[in-house]
Structure formats: C-alpha cells, structure tokens
N, C-alpha and C. Protein backbone atom coordinates (compact mmCIF):
# COMPACT_ATOMS: atom_id res chain seq x y z
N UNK A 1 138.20 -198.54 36.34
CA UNK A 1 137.60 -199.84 36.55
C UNK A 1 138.49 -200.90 35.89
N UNK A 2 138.51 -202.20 36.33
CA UNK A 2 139.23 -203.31 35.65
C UNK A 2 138.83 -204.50 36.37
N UNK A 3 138.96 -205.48 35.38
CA UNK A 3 138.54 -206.65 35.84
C UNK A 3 139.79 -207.62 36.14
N UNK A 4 139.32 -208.83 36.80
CA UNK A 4 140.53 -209.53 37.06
C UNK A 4 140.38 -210.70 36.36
N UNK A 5 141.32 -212.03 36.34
CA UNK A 5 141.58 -213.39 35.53
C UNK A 5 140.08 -214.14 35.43
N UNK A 6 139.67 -213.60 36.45
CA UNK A 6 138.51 -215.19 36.53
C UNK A 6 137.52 -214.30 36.24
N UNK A 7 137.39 -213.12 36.24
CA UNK A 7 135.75 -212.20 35.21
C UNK A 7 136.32 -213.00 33.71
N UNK A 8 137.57 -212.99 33.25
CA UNK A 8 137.86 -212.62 32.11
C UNK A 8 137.39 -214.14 31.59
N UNK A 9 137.91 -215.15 32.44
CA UNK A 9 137.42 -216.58 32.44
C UNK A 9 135.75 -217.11 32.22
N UNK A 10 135.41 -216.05 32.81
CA UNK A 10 133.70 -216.01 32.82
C UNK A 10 133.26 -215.96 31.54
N UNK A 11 133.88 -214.56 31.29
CA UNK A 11 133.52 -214.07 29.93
C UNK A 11 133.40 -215.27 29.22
N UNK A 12 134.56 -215.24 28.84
CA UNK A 12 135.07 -216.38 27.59
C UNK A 12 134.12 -217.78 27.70
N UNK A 13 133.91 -218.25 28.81
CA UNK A 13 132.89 -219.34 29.05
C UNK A 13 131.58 -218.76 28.54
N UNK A 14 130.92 -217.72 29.09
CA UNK A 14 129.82 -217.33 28.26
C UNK A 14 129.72 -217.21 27.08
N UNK A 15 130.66 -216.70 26.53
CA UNK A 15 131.07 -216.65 24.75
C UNK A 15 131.50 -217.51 23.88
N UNK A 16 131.79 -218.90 24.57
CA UNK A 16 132.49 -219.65 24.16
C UNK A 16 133.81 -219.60 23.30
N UNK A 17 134.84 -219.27 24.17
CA UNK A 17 135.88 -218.91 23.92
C UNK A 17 136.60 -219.41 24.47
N UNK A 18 138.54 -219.68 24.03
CA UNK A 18 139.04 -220.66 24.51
C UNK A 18 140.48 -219.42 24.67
N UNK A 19 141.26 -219.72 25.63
CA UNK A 19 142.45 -219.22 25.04
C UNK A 19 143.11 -219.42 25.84
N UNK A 20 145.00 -219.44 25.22
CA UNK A 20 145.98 -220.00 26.19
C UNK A 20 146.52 -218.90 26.87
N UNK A 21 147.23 -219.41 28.02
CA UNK A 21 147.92 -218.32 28.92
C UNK A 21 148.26 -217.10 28.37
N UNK A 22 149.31 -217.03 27.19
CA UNK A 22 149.79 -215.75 26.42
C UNK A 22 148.69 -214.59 25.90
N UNK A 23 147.36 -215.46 25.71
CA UNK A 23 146.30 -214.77 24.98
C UNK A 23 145.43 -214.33 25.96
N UNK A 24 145.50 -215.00 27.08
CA UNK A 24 144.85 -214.47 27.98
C UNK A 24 144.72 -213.56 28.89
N UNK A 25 146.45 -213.38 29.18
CA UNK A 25 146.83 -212.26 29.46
C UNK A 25 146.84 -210.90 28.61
N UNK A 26 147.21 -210.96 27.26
CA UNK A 26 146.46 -209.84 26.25
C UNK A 26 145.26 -209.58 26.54
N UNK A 27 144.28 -210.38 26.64
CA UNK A 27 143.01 -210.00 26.57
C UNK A 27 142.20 -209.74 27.42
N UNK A 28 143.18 -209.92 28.63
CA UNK A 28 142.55 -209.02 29.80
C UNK A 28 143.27 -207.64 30.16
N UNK A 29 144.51 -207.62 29.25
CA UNK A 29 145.15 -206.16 28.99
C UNK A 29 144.31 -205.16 28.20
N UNK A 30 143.37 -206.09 27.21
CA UNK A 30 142.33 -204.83 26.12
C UNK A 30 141.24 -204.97 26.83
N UNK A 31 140.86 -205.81 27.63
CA UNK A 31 139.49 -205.41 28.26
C UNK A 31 139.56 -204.18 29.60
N UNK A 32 140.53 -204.39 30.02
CA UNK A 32 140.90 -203.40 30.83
C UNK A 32 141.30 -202.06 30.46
N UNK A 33 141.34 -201.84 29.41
CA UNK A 33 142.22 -200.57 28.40
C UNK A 33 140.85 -200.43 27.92
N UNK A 34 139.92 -201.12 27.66
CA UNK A 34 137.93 -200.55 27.03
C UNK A 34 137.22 -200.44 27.95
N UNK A 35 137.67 -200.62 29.82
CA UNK A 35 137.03 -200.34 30.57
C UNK A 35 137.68 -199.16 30.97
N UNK A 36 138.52 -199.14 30.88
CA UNK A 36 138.89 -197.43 31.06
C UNK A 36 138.92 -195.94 30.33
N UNK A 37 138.31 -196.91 29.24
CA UNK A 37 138.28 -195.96 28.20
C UNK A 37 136.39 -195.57 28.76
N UNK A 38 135.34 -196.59 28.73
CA UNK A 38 134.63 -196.17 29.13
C UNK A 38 134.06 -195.56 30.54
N UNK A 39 135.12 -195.75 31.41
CA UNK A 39 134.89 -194.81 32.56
C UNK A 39 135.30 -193.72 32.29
N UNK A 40 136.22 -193.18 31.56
CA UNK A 40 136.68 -191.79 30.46
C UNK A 40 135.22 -191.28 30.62
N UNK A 41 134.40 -191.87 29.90
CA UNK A 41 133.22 -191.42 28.81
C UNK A 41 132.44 -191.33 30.29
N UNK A 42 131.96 -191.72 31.16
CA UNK A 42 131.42 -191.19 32.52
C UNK A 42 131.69 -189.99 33.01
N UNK A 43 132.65 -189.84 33.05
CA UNK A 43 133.16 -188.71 33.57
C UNK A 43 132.65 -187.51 32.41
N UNK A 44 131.84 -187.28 31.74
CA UNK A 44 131.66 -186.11 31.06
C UNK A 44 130.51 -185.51 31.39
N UNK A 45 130.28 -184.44 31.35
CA UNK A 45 128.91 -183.81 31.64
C UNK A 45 128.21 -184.08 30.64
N UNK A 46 127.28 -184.53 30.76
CA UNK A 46 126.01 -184.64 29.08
C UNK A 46 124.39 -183.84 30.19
N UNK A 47 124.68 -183.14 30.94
CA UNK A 47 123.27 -182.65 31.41
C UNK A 47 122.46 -182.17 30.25
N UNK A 48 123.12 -181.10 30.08
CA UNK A 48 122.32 -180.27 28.44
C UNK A 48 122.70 -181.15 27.17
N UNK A 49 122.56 -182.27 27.09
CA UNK A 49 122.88 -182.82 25.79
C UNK A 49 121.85 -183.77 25.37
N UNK A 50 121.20 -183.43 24.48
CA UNK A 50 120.01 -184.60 23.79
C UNK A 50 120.44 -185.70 23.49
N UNK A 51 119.69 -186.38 23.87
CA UNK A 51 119.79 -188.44 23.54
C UNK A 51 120.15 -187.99 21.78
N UNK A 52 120.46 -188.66 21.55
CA UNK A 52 120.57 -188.96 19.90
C UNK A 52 120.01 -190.57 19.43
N UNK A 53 119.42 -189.46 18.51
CA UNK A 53 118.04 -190.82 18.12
C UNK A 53 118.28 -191.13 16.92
N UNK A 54 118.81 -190.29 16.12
CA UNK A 54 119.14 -190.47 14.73
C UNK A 54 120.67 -189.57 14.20
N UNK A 55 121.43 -190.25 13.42
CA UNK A 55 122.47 -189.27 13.14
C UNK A 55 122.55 -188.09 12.57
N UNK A 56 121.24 -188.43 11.31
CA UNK A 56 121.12 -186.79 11.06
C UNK A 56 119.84 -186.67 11.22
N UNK A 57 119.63 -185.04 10.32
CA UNK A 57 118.43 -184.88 10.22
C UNK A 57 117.64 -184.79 8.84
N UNK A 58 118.09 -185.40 8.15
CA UNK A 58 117.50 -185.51 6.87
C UNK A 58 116.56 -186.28 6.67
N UNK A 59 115.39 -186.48 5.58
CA UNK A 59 114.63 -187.32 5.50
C UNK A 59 115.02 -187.84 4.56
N UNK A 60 113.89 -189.29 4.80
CA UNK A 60 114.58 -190.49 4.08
C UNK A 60 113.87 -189.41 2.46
N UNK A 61 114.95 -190.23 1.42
CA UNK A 61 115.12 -189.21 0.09
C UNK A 61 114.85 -190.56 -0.75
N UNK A 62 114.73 -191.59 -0.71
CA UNK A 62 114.53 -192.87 -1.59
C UNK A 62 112.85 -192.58 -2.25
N UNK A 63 113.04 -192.83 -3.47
CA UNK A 63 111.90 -193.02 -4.46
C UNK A 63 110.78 -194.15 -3.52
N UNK A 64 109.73 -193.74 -4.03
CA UNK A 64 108.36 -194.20 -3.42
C UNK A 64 108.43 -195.71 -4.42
N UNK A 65 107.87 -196.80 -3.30
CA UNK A 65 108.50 -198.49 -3.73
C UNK A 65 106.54 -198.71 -5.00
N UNK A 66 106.91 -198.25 -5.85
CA UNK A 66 106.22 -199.07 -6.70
C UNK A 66 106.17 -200.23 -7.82
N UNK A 67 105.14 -201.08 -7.24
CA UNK A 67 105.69 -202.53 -8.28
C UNK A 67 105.04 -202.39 -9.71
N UNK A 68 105.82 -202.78 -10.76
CA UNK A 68 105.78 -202.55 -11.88
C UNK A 68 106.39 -203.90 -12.67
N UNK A 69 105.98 -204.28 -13.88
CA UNK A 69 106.07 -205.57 -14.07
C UNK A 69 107.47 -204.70 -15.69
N UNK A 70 108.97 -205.17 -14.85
CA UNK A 70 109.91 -204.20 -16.30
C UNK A 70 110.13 -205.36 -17.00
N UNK A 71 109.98 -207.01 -16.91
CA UNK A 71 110.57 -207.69 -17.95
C UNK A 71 108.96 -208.41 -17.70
N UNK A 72 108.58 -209.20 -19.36
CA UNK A 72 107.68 -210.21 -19.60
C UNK A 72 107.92 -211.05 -19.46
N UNK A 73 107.00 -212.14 -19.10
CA UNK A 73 106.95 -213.34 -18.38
C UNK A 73 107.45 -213.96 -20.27
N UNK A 74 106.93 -213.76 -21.03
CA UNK A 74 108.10 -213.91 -22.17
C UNK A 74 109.59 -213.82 -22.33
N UNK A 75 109.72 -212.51 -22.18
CA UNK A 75 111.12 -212.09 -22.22
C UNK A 75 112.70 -212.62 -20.99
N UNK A 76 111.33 -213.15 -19.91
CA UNK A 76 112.41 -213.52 -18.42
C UNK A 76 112.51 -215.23 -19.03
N UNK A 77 111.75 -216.16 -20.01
CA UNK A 77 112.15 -217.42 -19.69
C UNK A 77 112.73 -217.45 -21.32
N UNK A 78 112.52 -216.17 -22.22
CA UNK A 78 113.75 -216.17 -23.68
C UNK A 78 115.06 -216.99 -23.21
N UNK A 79 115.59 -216.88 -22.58
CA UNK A 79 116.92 -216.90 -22.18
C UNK A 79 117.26 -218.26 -21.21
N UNK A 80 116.42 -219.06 -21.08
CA UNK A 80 115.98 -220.08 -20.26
C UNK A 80 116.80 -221.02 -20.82
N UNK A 81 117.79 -221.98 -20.02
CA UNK A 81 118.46 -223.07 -20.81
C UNK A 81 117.08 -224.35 -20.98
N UNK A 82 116.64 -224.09 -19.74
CA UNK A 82 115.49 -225.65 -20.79
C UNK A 82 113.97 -224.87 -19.88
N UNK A 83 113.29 -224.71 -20.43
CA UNK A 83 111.52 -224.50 -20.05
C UNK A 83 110.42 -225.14 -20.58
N UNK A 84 109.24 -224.87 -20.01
CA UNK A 84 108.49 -226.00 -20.37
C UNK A 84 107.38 -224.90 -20.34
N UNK A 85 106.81 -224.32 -21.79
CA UNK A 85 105.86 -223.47 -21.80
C UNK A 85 105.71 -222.20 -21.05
N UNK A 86 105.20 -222.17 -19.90
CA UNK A 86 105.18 -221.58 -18.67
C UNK A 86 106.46 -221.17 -17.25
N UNK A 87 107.49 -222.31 -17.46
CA UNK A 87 108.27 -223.06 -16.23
C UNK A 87 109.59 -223.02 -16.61
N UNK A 88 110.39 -222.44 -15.83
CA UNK A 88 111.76 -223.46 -16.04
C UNK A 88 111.76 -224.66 -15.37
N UNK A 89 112.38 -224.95 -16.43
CA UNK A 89 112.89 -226.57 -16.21
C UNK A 89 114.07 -226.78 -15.28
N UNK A 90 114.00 -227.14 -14.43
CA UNK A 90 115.28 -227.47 -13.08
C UNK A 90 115.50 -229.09 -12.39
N UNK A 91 116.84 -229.57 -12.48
CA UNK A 91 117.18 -231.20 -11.90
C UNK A 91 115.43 -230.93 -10.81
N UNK A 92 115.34 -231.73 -10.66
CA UNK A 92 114.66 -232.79 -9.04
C UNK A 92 115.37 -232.71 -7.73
N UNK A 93 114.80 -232.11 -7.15
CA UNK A 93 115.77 -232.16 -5.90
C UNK A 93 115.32 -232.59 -4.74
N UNK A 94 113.49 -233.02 -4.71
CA UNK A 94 112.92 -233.44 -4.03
C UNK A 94 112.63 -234.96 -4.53
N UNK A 95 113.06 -236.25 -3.32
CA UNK A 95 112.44 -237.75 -3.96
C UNK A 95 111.10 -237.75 -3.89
C-alpha cells in the first residue's frame, strides 16, 4: 500500500502541519515505509491467536489505598514561613 502527495497534503492539513518541498518528500518516504510495514503485519495468520487484553498475567500487587493522617496539622505548618494559627499565610492573588 502507499499513498501519494496530496493524501500526504491532507494529512498534514488535518494535523496542522506545515512542510517544505525537501520535508515533504521525506515524509511521504516514512509514511509509505509504515504502510508497508503494516501490510507486512496483514499478511500473518492470527486465526488461533487470542486478542490480547493485557500484557501479562499478574495481578495488580500494590498495597490496599488506606488514608491515614502521617504528619499533624501541627507538625505540616512547624515549618511554615508565615501562618496564621490555623493557615498559611500566602501574597493575594485574587483583587
């Protein structure tokens, strides 16, 4: 399979893409070299071959998400360049 100047023109308009003569001709040299690569991939038998749904088969192995309070509402504004009891203190950024 391969495409010609003005698919490739299409493209690039859909994608918004710009390119000069030199580049354009490259880049209808690699689109044509990934369309043949995927008519390659046609040509194979996959009758007996399962869809692949997942890469493996392992289960997910991540620790169970429990919330837990690890620093005090003390200890998180210790370190605070300016606070106000409760608050950090931050410029205004709304008039």
């Amino acid at each position: 399979m391969s495409t010609d100047l003005s698919t490739l023109r299409k493209l690039a308009h859909l994608s918004r893409l710009e390119f000069d003569a030199t580049k354009e001709q490259q880049m209808l040299g690699d689109l044509n070299k990934i369309l043949d690569w995927v008519a390659q991939l046609s040509e194979l038998d996959t009758t007996n071959v399962e869809p692949l749904v997942h890469l493996s088969h392992e289960i997910n192995v991540l620790r169970p998400d429990v919330a837990r309070n690890s620093v005090s509402h003390q200890e998180g504004l210790r370190n605070a360049p300016r606070k106000d009891s409760d608050y950090f203190r931050v410029p205004k950024v709304l008039e």
